[in-house]
PDB file of N, CA and C in Angstrom:
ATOM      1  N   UNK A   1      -4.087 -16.862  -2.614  1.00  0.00           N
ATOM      2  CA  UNK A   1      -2.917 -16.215  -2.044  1.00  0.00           C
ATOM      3  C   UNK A   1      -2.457 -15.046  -2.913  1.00  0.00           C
ATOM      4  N   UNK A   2      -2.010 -15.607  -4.317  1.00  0.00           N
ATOM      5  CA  UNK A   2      -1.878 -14.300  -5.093  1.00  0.00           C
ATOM      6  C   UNK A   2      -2.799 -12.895  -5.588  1.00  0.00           C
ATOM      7  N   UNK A   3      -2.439 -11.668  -5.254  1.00  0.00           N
ATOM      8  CA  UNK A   3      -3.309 -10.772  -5.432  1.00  0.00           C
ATOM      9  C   UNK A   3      -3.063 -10.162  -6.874  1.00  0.00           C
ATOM     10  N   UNK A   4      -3.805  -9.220  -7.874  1.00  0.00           N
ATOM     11  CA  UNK A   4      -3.365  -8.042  -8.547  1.00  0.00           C
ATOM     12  C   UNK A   4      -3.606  -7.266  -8.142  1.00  0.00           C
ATOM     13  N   UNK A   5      -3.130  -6.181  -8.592  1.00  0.00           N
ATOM     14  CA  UNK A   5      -3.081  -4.407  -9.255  1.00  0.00           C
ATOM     15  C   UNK A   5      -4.922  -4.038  -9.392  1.00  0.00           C
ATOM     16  N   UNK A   6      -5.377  -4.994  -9.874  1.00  0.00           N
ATOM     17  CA  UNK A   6      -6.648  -5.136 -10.173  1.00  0.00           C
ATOM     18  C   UNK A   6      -7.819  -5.109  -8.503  1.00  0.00           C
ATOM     19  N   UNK A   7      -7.171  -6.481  -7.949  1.00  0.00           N
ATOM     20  CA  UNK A   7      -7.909  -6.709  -6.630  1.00  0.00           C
ATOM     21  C   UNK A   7      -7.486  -5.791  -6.086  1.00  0.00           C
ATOM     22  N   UNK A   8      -6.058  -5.069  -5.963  1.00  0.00           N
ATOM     23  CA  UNK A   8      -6.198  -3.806  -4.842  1.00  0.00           C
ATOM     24  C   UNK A   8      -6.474  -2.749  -5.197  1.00  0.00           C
ATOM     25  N   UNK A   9      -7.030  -2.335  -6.189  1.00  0.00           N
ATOM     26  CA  UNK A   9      -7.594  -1.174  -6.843  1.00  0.00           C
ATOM     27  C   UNK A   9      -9.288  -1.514  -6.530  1.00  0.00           C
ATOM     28  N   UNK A  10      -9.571  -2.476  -6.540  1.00  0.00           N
ATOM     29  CA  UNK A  10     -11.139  -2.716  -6.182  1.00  0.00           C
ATOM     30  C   UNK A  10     -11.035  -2.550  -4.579  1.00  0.00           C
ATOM     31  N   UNK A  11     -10.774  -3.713  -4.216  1.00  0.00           N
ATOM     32  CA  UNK A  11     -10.500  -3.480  -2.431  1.00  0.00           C
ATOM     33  C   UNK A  11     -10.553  -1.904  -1.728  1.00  0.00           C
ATOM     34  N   UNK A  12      -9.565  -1.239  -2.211  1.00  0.00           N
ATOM     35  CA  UNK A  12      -9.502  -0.216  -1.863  1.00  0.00           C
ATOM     36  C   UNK A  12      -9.997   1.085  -1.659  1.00  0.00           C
ATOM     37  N   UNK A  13     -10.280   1.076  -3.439  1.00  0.00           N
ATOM     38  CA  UNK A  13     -11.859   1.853  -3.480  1.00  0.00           C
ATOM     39  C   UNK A  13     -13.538   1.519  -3.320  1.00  0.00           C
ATOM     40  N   UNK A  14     -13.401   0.188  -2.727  1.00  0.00           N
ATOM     41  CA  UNK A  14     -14.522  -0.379  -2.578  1.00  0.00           C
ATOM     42  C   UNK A  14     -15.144  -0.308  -0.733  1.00  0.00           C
ATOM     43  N   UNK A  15     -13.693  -0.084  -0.116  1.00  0.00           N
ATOM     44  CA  UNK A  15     -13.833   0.380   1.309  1.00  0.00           C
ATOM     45  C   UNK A  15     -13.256   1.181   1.623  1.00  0.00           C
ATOM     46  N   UNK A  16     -12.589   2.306   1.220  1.00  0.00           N
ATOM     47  CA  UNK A  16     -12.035   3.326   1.604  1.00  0.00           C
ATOM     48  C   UNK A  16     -12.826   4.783   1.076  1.00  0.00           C
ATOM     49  N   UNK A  17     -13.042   5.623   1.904  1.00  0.00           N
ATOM     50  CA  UNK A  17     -13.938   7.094   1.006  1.00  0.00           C
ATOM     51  C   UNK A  17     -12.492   7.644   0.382  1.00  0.00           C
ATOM     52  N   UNK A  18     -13.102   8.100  -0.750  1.00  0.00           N
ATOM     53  CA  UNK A  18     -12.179   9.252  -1.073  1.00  0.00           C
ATOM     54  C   UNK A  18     -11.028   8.730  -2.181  1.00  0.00           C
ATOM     55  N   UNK A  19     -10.729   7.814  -2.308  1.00  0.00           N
ATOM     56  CA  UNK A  19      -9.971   6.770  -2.438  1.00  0.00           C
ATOM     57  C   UNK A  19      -9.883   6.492  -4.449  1.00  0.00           C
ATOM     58  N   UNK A  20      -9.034   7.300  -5.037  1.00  0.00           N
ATOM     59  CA  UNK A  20      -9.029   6.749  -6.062  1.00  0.00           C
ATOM     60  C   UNK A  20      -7.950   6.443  -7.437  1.00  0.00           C
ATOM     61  N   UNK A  21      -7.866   5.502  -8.123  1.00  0.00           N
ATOM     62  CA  UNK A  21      -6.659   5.213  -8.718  1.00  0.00           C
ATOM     63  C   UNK A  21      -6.065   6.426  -9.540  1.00  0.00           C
ATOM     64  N   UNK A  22      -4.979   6.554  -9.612  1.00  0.00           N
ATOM     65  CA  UNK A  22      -4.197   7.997 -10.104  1.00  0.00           C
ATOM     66  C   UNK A  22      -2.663   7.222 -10.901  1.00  0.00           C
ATOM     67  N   UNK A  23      -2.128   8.377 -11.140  1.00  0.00           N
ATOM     68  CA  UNK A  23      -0.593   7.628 -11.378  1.00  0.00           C
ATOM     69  C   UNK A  23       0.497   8.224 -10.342  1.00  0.00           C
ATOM     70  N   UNK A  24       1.951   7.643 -10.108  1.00  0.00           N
ATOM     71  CA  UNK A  24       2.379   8.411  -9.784  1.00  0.00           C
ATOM     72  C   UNK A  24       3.656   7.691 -10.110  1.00  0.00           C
ATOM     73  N   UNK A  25       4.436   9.216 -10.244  1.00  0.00           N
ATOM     74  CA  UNK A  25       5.538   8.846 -11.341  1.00  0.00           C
ATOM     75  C   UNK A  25       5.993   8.064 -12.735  1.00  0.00           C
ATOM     76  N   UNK A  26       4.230   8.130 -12.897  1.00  0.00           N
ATOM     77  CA  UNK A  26       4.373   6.995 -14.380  1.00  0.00           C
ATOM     78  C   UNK A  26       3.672   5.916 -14.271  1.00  0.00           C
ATOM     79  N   UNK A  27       3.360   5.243 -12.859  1.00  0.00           N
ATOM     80  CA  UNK A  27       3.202   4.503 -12.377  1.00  0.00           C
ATOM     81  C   UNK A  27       1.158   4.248 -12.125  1.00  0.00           C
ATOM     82  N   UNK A  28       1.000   3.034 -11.949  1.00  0.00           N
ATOM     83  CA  UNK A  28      -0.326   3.036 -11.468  1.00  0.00           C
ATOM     84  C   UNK A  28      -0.005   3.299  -9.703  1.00  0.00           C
ATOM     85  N   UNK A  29      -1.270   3.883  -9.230  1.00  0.00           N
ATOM     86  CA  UNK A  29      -1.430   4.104  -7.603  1.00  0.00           C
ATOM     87  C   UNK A  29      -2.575   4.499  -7.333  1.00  0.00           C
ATOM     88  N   UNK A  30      -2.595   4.457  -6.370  1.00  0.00           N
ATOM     89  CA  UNK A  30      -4.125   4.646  -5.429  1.00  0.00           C
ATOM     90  C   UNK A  30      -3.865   6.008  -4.357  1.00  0.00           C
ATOM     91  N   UNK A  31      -4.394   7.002  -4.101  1.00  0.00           N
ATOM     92  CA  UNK A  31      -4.410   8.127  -3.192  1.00  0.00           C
ATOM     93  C   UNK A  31      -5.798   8.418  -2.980  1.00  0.00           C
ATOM     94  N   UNK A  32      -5.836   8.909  -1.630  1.00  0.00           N
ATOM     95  CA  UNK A  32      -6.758   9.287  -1.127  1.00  0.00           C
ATOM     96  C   UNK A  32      -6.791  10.659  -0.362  1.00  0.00           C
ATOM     97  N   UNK A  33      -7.676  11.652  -1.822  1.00  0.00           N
ATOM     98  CA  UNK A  33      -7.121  13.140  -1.529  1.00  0.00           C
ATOM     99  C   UNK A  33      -6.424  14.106  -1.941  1.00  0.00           C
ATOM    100  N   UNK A  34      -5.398  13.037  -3.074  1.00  0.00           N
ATOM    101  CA  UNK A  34      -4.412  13.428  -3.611  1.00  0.00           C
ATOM    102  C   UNK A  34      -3.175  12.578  -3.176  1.00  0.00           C
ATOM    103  N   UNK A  35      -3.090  11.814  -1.595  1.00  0.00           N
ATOM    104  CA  UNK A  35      -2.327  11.516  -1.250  1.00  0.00           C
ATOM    105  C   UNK A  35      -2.214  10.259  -1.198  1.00  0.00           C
ATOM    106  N   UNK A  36      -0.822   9.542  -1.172  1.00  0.00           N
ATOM    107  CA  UNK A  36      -0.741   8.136  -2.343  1.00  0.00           C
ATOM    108  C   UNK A  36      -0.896   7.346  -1.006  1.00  0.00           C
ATOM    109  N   UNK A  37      -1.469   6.630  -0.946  1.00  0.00           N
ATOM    110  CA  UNK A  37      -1.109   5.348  -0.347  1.00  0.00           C
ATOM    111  C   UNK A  37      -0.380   4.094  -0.798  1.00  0.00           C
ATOM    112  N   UNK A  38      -0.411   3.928  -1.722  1.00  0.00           N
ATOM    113  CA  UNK A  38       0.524   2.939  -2.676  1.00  0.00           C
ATOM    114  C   UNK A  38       0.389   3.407  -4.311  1.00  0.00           C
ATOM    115  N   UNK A  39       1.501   2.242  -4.939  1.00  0.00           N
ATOM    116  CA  UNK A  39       1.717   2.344  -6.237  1.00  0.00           C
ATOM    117  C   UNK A  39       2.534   1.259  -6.655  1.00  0.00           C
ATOM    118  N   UNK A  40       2.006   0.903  -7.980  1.00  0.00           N
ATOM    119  CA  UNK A  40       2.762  -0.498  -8.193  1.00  0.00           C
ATOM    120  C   UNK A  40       3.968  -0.433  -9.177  1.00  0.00           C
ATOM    121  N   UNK A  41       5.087  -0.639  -8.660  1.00  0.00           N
ATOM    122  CA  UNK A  41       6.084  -0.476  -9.465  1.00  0.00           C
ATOM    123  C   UNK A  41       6.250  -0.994 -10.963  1.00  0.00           C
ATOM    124  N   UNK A  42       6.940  -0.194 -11.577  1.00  0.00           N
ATOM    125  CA  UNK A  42       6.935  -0.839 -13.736  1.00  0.00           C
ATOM    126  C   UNK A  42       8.165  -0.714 -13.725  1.00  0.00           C
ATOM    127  N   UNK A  43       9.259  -0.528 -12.912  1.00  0.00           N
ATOM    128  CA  UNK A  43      10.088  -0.019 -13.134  1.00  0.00           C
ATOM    129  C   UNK A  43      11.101  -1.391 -13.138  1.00  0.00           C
ATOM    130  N   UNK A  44      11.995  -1.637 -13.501  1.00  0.00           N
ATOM    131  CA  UNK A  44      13.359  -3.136 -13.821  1.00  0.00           C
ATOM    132  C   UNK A  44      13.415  -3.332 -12.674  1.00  0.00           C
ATOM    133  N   UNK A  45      13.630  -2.653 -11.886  1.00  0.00           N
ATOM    134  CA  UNK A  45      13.805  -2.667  -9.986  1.00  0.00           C
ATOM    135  C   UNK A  45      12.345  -3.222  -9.743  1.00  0.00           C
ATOM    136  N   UNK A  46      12.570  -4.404  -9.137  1.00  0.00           N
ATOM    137  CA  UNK A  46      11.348  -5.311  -8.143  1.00  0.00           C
ATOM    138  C   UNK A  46       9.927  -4.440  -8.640  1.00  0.00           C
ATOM    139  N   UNK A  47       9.911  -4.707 -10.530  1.00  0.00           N
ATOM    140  CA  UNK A  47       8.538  -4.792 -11.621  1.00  0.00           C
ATOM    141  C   UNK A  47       7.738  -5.874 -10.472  1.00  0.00           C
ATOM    142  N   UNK A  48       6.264  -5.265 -10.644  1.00  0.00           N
ATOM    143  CA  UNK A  48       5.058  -5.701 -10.373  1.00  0.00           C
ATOM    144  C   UNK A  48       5.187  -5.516  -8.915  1.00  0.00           C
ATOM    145  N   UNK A  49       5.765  -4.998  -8.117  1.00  0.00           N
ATOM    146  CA  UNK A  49       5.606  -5.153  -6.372  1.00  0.00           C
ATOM    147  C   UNK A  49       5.061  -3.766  -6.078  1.00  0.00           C
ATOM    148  N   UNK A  50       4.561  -3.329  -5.265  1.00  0.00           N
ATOM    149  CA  UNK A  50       3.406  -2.661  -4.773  1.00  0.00           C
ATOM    150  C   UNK A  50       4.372  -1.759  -3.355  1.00  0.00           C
ATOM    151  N   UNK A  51       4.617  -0.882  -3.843  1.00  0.00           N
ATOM    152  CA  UNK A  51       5.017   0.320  -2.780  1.00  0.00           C
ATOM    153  C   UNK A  51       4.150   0.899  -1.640  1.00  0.00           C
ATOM    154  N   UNK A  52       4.320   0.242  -0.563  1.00  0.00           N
ATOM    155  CA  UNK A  52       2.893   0.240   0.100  1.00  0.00           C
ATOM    156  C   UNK A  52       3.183   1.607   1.429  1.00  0.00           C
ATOM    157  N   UNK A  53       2.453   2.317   1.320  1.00  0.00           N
ATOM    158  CA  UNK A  53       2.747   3.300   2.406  1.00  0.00           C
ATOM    159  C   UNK A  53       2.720   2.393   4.154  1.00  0.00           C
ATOM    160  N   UNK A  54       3.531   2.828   4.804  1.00  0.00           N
ATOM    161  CA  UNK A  54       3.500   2.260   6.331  1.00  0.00           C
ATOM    162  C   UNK A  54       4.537   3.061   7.506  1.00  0.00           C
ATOM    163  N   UNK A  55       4.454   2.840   8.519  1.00  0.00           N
ATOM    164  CA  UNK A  55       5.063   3.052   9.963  1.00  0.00           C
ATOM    165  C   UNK A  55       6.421   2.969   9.621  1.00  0.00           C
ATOM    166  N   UNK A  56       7.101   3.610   9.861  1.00  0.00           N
ATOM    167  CA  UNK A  56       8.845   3.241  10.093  1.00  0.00           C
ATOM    168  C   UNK A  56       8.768   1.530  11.340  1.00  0.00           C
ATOM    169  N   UNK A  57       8.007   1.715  12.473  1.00  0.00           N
ATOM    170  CA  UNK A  57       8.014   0.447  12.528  1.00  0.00           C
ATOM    171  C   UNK A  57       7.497  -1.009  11.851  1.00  0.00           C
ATOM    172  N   UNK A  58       6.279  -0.376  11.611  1.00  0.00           N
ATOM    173  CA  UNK A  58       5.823  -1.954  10.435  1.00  0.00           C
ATOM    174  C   UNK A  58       6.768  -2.035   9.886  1.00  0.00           C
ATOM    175  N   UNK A  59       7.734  -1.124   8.840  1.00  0.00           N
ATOM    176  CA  UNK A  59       8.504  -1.482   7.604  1.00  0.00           C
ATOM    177  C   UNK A  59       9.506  -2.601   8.611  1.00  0.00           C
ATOM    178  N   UNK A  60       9.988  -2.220   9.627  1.00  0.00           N
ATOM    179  CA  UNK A  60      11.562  -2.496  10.162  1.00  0.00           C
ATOM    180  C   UNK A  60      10.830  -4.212  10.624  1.00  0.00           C
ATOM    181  N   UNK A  61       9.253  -4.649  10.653  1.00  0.00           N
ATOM    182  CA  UNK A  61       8.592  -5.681  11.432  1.00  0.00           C
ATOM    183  C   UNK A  61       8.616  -6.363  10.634  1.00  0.00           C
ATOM    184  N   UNK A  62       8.073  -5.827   9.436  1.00  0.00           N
ATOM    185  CA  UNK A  62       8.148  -6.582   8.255  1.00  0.00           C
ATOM    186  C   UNK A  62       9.012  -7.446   7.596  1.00  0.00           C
ATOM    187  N   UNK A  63      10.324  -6.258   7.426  1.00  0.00           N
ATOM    188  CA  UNK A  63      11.642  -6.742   6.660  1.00  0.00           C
ATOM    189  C   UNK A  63      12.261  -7.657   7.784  1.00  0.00           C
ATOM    190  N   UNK A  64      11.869  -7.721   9.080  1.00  0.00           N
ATOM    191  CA  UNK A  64      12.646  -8.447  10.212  1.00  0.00           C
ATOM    192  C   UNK A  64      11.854  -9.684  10.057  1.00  0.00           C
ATOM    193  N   UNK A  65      11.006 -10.099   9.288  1.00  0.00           N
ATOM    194  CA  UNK A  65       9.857 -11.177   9.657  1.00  0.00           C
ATOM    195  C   UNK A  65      10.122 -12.135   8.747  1.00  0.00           C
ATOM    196  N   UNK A  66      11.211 -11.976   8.160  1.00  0.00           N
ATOM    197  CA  UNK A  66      11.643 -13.296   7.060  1.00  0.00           C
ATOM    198  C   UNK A  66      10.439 -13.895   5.794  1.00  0.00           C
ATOM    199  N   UNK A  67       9.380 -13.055   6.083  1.00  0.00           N
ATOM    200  CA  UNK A  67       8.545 -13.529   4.858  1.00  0.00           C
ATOM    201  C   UNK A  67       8.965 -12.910   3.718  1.00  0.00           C
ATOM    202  N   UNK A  68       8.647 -13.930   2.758  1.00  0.00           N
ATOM    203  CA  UNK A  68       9.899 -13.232   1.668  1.00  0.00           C
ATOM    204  C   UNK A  68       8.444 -12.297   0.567  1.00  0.00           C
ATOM    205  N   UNK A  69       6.913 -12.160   1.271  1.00  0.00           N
ATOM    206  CA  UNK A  69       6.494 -11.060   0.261  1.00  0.00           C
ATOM    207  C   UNK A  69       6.628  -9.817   0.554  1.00  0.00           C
ATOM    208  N   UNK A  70       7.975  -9.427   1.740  1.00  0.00           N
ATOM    209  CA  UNK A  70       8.167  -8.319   2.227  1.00  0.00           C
ATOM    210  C   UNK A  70       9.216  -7.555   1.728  1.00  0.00           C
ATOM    211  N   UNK A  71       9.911  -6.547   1.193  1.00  0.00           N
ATOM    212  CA  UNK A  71      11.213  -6.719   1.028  1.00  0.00           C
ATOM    213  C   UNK A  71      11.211  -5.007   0.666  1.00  0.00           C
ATOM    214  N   UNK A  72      12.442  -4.550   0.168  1.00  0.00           N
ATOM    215  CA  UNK A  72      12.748  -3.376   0.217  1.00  0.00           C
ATOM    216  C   UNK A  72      13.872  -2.961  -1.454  1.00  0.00           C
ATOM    217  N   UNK A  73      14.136  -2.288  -1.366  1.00  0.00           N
ATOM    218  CA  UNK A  73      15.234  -1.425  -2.502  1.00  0.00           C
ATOM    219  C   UNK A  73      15.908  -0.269  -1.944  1.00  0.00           C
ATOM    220  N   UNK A  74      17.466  -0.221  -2.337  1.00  0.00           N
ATOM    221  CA  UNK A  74      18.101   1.408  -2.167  1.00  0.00           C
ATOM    222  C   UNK A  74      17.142   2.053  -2.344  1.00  0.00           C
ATOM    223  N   UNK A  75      16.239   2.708  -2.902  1.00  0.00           N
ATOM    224  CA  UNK A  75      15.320   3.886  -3.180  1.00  0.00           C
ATOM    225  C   UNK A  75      14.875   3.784  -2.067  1.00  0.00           C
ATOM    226  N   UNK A  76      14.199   3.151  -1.269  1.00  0.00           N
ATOM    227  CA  UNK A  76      13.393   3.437  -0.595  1.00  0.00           C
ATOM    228  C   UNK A  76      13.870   3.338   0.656  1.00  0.00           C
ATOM    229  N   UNK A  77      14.809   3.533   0.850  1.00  0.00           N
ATOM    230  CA  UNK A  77      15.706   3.292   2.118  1.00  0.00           C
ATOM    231  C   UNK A  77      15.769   4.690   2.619  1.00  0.00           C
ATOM    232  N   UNK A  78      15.260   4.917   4.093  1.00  0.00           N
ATOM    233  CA  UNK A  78      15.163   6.156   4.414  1.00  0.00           C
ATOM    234  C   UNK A  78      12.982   7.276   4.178  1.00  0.00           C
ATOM    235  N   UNK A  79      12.804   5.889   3.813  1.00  0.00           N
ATOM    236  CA  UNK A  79      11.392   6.389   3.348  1.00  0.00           C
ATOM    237  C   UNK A  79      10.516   5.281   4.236  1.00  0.00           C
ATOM    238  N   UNK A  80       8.780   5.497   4.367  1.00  0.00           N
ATOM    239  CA  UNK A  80       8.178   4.949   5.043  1.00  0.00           C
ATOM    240  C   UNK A  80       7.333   4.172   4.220  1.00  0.00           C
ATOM    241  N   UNK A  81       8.191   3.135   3.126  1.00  0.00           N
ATOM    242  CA  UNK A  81       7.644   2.418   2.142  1.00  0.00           C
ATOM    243  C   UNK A  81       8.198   1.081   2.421  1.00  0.00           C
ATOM    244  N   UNK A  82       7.219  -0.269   2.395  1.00  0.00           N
ATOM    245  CA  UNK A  82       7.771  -1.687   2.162  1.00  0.00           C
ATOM    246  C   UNK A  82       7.057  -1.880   0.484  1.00  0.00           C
ATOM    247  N   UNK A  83       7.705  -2.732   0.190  1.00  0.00           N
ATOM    248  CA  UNK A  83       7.710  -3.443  -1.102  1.00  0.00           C
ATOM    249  C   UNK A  83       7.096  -4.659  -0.872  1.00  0.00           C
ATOM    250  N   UNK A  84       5.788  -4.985  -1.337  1.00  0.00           N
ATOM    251  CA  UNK A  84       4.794  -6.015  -1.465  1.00  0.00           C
ATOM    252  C   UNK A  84       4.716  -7.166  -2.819  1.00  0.00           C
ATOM    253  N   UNK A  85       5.279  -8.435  -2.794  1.00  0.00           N
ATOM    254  CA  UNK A  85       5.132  -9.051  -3.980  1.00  0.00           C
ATOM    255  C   UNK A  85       3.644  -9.854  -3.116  1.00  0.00           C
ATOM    256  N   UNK A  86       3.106  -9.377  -4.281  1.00  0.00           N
ATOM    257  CA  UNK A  86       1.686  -9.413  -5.003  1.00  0.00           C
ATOM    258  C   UNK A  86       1.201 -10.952  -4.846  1.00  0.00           C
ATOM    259  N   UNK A  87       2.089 -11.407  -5.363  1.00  0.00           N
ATOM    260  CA  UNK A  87       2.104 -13.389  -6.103  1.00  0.00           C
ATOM    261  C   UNK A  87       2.557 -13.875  -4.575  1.00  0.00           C
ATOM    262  N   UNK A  88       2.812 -13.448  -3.306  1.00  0.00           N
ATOM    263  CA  UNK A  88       2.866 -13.994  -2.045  1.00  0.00           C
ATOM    264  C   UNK A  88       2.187 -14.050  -0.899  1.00  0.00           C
ATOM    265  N   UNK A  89       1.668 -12.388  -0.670  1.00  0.00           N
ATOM    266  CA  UNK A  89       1.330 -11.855   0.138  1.00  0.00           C
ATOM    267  C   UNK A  89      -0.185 -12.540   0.214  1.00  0.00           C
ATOM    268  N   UNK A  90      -0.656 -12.966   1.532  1.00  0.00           N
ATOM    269  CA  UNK A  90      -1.506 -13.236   1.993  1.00  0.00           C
ATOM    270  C   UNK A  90      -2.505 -12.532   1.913  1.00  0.00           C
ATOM    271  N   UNK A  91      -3.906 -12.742   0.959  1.00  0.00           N
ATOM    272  CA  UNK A  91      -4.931 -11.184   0.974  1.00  0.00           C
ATOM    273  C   UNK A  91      -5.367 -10.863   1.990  1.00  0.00           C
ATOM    274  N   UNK A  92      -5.728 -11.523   3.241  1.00  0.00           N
ATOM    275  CA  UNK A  92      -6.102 -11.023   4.623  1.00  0.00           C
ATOM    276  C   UNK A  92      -4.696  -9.908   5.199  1.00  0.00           C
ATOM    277  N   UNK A  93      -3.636 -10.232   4.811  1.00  0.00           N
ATOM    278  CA  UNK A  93      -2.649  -9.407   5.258  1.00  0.00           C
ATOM    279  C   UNK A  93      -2.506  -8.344   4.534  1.00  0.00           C
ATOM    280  N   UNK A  94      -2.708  -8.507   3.256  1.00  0.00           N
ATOM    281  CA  UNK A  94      -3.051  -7.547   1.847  1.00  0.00           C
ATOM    282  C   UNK A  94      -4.200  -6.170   3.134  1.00  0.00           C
ATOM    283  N   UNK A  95      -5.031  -6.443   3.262  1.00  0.00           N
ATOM    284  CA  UNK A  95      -6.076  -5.692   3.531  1.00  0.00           C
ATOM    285  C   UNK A  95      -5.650  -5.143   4.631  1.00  0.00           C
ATOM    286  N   UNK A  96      -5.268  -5.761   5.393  1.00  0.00           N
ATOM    287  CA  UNK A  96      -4.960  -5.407   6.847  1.00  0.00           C
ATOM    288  C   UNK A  96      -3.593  -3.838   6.607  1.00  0.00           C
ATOM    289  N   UNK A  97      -2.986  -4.380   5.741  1.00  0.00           N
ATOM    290  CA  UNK A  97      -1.939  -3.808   5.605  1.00  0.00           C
ATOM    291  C   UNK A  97      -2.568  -2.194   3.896  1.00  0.00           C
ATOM    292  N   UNK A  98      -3.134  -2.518   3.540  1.00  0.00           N
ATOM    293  CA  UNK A  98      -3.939  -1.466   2.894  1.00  0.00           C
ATOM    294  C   UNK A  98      -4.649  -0.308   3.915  1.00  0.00           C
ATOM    295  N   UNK A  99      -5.159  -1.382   4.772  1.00  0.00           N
ATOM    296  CA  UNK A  99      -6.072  -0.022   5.680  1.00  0.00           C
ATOM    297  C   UNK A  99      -5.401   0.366   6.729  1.00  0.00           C
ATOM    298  N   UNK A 100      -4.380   0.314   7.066  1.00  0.00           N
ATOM    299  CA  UNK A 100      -3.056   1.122   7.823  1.00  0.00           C
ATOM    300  C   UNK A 100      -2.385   2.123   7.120  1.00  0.00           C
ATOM    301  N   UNK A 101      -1.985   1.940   5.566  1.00  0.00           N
ATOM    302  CA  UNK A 101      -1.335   2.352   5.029  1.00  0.00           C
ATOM    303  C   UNK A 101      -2.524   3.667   4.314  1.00  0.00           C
ATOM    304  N   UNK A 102      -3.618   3.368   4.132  1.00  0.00           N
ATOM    305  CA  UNK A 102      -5.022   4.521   3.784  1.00  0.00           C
ATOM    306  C   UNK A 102      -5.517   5.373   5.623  1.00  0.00           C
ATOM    307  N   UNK A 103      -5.348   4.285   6.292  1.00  0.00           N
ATOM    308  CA  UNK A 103      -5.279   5.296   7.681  1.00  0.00           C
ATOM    309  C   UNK A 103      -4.387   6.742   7.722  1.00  0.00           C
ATOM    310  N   UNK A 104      -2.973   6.246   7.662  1.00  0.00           N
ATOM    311  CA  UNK A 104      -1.740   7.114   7.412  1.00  0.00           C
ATOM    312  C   UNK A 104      -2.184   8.173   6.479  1.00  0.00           C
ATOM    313  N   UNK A 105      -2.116   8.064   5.059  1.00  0.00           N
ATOM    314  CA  UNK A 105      -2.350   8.695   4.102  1.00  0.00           C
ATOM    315  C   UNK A 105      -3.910   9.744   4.421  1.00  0.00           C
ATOM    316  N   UNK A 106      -4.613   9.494   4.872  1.00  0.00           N
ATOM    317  CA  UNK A 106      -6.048   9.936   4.858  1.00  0.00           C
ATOM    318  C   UNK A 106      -5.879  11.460   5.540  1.00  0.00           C
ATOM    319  N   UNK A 107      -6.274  12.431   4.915  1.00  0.00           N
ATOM    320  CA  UNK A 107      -6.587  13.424   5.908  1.00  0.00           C
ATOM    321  C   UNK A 107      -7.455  13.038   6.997  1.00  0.00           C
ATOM    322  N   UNK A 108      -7.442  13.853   8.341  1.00  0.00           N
ATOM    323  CA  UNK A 108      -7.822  13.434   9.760  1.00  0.00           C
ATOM    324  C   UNK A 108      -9.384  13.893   9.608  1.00  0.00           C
ATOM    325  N   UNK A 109     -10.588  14.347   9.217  1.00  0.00           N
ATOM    326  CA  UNK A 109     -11.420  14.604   8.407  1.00  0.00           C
ATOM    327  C   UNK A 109     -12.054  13.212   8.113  1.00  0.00           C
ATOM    328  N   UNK A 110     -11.332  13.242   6.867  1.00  0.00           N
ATOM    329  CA  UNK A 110     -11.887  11.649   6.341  1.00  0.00           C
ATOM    330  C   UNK A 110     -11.817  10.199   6.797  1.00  0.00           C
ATOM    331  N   UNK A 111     -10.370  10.416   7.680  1.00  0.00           N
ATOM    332  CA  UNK A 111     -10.175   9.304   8.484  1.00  0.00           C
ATOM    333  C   UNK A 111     -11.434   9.194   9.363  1.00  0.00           C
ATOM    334  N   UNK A 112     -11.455  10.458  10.324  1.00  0.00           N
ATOM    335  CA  UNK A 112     -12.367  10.370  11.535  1.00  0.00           C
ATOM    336  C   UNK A 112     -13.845  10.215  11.147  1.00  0.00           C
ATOM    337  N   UNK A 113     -14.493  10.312   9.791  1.00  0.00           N
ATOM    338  CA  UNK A 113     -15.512   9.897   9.123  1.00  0.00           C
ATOM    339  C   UNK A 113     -15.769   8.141   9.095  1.00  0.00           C
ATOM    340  N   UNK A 114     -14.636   8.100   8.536  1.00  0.00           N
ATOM    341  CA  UNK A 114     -14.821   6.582   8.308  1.00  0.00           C
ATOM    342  C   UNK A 114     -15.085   5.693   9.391  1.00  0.00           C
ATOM    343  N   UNK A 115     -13.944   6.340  10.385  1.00  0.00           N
ATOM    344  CA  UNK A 115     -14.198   5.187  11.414  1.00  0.00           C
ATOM    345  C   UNK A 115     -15.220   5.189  12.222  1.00  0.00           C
ATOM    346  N   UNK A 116     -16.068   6.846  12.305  1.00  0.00           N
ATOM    347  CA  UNK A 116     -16.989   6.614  12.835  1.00  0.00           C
ATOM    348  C   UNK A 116     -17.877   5.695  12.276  1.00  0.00           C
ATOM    349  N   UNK A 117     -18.145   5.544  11.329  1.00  0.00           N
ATOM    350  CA  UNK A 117     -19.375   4.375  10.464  1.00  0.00           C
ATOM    351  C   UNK A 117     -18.789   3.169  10.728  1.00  0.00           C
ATOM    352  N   UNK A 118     -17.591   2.495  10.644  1.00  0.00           N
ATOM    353  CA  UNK A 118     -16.983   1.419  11.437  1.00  0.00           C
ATOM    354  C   UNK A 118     -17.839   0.753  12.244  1.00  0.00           C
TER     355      UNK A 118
END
């Protein structure tokens, strides 16, 4: 059940093109392109949870879904980010929810590459 920083840094660049760990804001993250798809927070505010790029609706599905590895912060309120604890989140949902969030992020190029090989 519990994931790391580690497994989604492999996962990610292990099926995604283009796809590689960077920092951002200080922070460890993953972009593809330049562009972030996630990053795992260091910061006193909800340390170790995973800023996961997504839909204004996933976020609102998510935070409505009472699972508690979903959750949010003032910062990110107004942004198209959920907050992922790591030590909950289901890895089949982990993935599912990685390759939505690398869909989004992907230039249309690389996206439309990938899925053709799909």
């Amino acid at each position: 059940m519990a994931s790391t920083w580690d497994e989604v840094v492999a996962f990610a660049t292990g099926t995604f093109p283009q796809t590689e760990e960077s920092t951002s804001w200080g922070n460890p993250s993953l972009k593809v392109k330049g562009k972030m798809l996630c990053r795992l927070r260091l910061e006193k505010e909800a340390h170790g949870a995973l800023a996961l790029k997504c839909s204004p609706e996933d976020k609102e599905a998510l935070l409505a879904s009472d699972d508690s590895a979903f959750f949010t912060i003032s910062h990110y309120d107004g942004y198209p980010y959920v907050l992922v604890d790591l030590t909950r989140v289901e890895v089949d949902e982990l993935h599912e929810l990685l390759t939505d969030a690398w869909l989004l992020a992907a230039p249309v190029r690389v996206r439309q590459e990938w899925e053709a090989q799909r």
